[in-house]
PDB file of N, CA and C in Angstrom:
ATOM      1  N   UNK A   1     -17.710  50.944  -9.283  1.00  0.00           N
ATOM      2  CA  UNK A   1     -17.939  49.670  -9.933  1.00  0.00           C
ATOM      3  C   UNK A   1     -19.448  49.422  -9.967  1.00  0.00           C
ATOM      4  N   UNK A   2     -19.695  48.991 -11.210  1.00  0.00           N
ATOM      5  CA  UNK A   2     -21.276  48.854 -11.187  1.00  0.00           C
ATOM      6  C   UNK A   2     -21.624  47.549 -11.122  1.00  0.00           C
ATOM      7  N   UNK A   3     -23.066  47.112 -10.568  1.00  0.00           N
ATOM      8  CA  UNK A   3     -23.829  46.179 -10.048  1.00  0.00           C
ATOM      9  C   UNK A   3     -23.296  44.543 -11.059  1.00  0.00           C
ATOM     10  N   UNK A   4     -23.461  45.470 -12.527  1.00  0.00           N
ATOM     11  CA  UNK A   4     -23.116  44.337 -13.343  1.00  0.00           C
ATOM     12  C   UNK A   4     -21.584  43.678 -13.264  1.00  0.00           C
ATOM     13  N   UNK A   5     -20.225  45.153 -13.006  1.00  0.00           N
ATOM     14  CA  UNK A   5     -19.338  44.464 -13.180  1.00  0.00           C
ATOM     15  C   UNK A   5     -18.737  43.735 -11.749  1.00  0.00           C
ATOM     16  N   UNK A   6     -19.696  44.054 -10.278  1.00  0.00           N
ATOM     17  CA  UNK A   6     -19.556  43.209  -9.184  1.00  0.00           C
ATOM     18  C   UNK A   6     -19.838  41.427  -9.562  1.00  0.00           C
ATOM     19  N   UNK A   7     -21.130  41.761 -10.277  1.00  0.00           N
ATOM     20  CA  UNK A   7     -21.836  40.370 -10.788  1.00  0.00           C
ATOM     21  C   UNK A   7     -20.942  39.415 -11.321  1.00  0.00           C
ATOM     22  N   UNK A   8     -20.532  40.237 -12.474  1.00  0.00           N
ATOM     23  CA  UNK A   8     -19.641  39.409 -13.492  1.00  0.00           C
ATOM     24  C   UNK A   8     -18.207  38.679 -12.803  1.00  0.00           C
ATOM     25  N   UNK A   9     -18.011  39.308 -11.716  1.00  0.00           N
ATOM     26  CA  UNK A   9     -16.538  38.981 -10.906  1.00  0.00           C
ATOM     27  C   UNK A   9     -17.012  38.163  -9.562  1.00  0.00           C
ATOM     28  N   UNK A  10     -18.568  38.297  -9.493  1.00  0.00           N
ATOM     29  CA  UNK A  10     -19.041  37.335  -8.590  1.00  0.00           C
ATOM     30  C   UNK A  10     -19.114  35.772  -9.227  1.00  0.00           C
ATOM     31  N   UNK A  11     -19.316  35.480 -10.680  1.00  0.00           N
ATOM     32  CA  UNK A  11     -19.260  34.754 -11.165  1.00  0.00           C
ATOM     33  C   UNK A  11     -18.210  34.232 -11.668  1.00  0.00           C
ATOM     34  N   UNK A  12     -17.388  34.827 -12.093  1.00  0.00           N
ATOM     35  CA  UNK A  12     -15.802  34.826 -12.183  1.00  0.00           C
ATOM     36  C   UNK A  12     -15.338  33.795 -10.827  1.00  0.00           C
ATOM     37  N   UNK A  13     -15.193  34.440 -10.220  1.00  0.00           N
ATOM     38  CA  UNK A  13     -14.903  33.777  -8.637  1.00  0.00           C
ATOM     39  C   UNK A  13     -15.996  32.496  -8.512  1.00  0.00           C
ATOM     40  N   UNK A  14     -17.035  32.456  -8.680  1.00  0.00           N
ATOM     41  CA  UNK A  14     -17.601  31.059  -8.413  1.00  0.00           C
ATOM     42  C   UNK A  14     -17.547  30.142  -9.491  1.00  0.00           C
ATOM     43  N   UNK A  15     -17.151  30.427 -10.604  1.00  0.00           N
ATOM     44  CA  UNK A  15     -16.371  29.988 -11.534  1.00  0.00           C
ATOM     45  C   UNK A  15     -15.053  28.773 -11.140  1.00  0.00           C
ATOM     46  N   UNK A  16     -14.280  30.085 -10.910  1.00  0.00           N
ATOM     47  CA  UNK A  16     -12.777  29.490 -10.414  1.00  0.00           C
ATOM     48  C   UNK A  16     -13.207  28.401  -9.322  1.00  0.00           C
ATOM     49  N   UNK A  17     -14.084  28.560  -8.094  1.00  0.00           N
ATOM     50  CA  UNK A  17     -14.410  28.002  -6.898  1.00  0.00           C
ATOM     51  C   UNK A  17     -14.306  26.345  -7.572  1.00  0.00           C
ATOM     52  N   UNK A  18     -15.834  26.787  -8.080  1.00  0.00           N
ATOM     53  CA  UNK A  18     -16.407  25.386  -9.312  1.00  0.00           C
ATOM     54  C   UNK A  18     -14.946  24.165  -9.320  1.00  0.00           C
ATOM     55  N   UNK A  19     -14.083  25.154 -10.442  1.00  0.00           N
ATOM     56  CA  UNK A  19     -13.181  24.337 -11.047  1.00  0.00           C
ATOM     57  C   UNK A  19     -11.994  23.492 -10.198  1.00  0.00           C
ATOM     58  N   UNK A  20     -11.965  24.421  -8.958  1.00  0.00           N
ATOM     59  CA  UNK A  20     -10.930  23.959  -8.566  1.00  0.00           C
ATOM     60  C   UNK A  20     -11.787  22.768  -7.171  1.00  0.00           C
ATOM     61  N   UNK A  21     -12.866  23.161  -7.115  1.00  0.00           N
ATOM     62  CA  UNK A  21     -13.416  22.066  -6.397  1.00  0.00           C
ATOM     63  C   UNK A  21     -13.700  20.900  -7.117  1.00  0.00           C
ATOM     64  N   UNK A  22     -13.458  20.766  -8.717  1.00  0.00           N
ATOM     65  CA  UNK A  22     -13.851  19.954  -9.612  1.00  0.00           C
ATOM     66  C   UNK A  22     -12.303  19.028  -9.441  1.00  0.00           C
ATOM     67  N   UNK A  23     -11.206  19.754  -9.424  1.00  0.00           N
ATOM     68  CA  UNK A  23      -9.860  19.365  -8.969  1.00  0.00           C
ATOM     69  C   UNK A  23      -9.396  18.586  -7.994  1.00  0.00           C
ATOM     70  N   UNK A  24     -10.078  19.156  -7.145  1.00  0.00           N
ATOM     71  CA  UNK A  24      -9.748  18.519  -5.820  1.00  0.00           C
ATOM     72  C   UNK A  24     -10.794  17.183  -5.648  1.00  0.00           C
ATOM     73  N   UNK A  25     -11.951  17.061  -6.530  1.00  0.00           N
ATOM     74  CA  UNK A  25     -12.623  15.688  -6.212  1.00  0.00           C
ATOM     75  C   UNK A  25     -11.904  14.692  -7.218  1.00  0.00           C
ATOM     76  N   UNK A  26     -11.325  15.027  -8.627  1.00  0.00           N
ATOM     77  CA  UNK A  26     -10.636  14.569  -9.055  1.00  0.00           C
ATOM     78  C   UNK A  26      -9.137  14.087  -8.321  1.00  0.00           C
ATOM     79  N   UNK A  27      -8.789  14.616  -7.242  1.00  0.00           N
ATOM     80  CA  UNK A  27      -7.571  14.799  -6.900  1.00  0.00           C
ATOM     81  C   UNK A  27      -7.986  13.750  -5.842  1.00  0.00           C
ATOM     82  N   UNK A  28      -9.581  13.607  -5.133  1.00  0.00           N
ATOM     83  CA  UNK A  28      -9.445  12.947  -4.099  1.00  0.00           C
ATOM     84  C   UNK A  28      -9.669  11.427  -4.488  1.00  0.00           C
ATOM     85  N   UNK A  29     -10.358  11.287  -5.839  1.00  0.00           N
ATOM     86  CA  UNK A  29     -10.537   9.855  -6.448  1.00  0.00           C
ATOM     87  C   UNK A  29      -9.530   9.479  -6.801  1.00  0.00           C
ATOM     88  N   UNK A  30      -8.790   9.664  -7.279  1.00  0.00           N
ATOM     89  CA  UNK A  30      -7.261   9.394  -7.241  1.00  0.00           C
ATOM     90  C   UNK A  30      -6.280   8.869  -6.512  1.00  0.00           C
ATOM     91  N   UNK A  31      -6.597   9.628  -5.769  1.00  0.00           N
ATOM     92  CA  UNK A  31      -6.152   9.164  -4.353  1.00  0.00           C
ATOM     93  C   UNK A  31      -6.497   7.887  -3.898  1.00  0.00           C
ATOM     94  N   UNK A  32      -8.188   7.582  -3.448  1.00  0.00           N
ATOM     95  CA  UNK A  32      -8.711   6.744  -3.044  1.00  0.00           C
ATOM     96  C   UNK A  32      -8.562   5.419  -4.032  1.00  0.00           C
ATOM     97  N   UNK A  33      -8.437   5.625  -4.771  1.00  0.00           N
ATOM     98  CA  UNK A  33      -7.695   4.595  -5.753  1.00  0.00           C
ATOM     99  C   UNK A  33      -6.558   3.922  -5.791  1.00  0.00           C
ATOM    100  N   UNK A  34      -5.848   5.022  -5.653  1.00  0.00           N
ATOM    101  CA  UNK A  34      -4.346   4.777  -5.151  1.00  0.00           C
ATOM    102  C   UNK A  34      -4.254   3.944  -3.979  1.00  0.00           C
ATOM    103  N   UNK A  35      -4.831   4.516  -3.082  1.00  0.00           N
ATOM    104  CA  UNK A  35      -4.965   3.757  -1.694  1.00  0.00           C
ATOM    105  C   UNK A  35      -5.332   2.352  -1.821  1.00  0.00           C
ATOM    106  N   UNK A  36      -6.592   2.118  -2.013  1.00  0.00           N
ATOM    107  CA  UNK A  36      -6.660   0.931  -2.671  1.00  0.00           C
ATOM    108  C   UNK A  36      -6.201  -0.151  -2.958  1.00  0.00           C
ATOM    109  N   UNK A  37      -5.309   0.405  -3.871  1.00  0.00           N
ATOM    110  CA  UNK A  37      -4.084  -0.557  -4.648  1.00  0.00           C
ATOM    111  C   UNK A  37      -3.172  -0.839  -3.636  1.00  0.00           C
ATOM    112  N   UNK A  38      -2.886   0.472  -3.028  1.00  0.00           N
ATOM    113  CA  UNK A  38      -1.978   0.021  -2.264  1.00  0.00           C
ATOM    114  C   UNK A  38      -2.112  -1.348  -1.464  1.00  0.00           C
ATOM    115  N   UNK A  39      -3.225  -0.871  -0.399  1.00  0.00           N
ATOM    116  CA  UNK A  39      -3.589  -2.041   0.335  1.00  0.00           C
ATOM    117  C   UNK A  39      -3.643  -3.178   0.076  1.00  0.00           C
ATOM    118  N   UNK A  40      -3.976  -3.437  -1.734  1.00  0.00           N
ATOM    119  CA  UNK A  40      -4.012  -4.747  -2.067  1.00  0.00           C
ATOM    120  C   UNK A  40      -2.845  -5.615  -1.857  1.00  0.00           C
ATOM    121  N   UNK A  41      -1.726  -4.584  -2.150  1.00  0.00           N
ATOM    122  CA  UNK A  41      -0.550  -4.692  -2.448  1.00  0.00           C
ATOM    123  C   UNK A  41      -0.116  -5.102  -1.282  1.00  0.00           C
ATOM    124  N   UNK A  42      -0.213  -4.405  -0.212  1.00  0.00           N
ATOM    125  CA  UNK A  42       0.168  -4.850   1.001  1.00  0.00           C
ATOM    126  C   UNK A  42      -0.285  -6.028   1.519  1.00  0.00           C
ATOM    127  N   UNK A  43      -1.528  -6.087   1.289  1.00  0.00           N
ATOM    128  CA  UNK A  43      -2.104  -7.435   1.306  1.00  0.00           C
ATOM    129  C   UNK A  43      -1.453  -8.888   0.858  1.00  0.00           C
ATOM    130  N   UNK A  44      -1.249  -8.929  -0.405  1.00  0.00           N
ATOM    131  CA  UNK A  44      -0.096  -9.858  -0.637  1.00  0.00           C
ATOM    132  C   UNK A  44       1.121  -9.555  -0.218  1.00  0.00           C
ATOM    133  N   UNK A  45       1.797  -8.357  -0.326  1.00  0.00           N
ATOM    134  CA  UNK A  45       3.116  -8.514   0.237  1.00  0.00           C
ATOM    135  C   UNK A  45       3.114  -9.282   1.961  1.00  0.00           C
ATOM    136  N   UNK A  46       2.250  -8.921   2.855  1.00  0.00           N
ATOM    137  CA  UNK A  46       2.034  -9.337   4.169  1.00  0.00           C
ATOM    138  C   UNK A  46       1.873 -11.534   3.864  1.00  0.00           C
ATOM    139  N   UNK A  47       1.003 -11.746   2.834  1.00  0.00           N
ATOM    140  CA  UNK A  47       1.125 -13.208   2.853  1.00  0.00           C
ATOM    141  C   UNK A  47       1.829 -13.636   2.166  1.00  0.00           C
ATOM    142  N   UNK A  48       2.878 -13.216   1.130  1.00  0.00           N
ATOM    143  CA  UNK A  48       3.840 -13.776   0.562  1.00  0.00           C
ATOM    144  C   UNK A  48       5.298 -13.502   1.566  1.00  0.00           C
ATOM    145  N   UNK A  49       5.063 -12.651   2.717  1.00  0.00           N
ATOM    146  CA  UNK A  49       6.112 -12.628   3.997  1.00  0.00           C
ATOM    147  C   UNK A  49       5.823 -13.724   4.539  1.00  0.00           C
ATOM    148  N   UNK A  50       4.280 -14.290   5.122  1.00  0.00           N
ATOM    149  CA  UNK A  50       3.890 -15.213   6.005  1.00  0.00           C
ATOM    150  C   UNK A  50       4.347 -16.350   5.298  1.00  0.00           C
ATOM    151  N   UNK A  51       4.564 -16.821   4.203  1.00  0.00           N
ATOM    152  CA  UNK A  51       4.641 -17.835   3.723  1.00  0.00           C
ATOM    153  C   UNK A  51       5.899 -18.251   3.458  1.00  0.00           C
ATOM    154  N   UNK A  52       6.908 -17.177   3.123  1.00  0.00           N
ATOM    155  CA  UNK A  52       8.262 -17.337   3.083  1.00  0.00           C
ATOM    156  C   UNK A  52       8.842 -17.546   4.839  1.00  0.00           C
ATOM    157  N   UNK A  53       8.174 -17.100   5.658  1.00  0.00           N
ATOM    158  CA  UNK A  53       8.540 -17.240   6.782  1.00  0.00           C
ATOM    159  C   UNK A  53       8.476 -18.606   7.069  1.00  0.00           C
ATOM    160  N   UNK A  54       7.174 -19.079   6.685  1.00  0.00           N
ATOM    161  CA  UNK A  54       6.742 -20.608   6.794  1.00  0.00           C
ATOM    162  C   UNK A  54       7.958 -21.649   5.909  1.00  0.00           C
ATOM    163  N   UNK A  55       8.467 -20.898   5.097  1.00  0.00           N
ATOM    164  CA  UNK A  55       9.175 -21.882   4.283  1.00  0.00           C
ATOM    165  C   UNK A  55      10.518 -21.818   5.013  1.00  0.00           C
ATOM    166  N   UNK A  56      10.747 -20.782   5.695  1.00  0.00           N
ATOM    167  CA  UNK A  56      12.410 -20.624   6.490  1.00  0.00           C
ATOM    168  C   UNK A  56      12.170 -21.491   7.448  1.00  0.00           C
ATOM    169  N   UNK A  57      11.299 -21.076   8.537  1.00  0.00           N
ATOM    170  CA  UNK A  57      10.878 -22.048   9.607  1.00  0.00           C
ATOM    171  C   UNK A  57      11.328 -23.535   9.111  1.00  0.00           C
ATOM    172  N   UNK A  58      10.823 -24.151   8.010  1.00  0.00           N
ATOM    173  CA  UNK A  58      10.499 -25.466   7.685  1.00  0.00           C
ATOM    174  C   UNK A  58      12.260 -25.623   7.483  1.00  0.00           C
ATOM    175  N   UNK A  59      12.716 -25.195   6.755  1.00  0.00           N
ATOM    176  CA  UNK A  59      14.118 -24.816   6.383  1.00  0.00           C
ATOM    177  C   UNK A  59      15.150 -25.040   7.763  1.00  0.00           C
ATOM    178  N   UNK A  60      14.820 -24.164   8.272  1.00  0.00           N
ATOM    179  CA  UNK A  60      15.462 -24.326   9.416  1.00  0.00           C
ATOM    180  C   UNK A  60      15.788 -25.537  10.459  1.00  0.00           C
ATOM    181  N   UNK A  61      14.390 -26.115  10.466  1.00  0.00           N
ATOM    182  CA  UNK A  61      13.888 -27.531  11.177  1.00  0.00           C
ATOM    183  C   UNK A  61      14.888 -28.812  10.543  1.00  0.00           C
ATOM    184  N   UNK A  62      14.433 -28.564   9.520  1.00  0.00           N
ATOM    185  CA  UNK A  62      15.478 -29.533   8.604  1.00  0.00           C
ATOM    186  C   UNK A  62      17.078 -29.355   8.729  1.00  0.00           C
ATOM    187  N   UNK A  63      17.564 -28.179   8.803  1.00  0.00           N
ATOM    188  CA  UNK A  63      18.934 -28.590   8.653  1.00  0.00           C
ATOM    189  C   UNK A  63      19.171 -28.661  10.400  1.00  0.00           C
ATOM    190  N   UNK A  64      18.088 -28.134  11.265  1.00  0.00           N
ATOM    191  CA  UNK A  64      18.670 -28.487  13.295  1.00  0.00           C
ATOM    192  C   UNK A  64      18.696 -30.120  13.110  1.00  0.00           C
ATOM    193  N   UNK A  65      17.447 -30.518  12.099  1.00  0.00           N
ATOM    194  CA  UNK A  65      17.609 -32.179  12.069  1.00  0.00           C
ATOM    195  C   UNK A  65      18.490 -32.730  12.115  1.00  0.00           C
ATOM    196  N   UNK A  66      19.461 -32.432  10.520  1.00  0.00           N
ATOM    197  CA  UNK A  66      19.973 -32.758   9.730  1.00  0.00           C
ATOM    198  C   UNK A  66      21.916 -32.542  10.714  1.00  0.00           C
ATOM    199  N   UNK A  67      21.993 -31.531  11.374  1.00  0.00           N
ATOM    200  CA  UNK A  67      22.660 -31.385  12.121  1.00  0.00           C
ATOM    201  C   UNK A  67      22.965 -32.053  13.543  1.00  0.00           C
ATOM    202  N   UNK A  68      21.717 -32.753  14.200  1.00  0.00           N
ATOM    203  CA  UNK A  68      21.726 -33.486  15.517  1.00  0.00           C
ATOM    204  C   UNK A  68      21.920 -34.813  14.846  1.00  0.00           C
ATOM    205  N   UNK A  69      21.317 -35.713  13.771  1.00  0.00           N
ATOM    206  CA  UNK A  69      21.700 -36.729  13.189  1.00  0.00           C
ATOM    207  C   UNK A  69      22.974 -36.619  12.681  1.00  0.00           C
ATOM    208  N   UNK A  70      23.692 -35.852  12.357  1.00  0.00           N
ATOM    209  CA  UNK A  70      25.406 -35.759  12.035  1.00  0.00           C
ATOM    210  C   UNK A  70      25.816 -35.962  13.525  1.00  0.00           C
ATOM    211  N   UNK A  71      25.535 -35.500  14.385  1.00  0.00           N
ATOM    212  CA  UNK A  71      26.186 -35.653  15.941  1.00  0.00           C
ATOM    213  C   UNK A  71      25.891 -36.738  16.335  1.00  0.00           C
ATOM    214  N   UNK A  72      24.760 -37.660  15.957  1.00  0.00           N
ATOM    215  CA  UNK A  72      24.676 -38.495  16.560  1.00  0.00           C
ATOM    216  C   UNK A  72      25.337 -39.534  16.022  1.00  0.00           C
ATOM    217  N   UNK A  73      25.639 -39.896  14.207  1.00  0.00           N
ATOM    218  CA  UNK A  73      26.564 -40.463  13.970  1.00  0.00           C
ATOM    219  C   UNK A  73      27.951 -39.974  14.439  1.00  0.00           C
ATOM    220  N   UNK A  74      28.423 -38.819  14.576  1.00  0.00           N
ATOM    221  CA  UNK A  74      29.535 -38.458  14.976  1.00  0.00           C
ATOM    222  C   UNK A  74      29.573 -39.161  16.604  1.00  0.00           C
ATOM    223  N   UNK A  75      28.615 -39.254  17.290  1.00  0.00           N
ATOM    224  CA  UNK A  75      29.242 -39.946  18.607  1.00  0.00           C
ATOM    225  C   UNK A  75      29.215 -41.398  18.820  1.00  0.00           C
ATOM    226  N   UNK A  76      28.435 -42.369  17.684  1.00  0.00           N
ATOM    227  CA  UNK A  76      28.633 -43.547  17.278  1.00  0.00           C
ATOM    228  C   UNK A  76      29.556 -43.799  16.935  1.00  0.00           C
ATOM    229  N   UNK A  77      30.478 -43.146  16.070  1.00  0.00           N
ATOM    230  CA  UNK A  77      31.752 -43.492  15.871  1.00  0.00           C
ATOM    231  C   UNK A  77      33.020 -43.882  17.023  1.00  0.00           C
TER     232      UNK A  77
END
């Protein structure tokens, strides 16, 4: 094999290297993007939990109320 056709397959190969390292930064922005979103996502999903929680809580309060004032007319009677 001569000097030139080592060369040409040395370039070949750093070629391929190139592209697929061109892939993988594409592959990693992508990603990091993705991620991203995600988190945002989680982000509201985590305070639209806190807030529905807040609304059960409140929910709840109201009908233990709403339930000890029935007993208490129930033992007036």
């Amino acid at each position: 094999m001569s000097t030139h056709e080592k060369q040409g397959i040395q370039e070949q190969d750093l070629r391929a290297l190139e592209v697929r390292v061109e892939e993988l930064i594409r592959a990693c922005t992508h990603l990091k993007d993705e991620n991203k979103t995600l988190r945002a996502r989680e982000q509201e999903l985590l305070t639209e939990r806190d807030r529905l929680s807040e609304k059960n809580d409140h929910a709840k309060n109201r009908v233990e109320d709403m339930i000890a004032r029935l007993k208490r007319l129930e033992d007036e009677a």
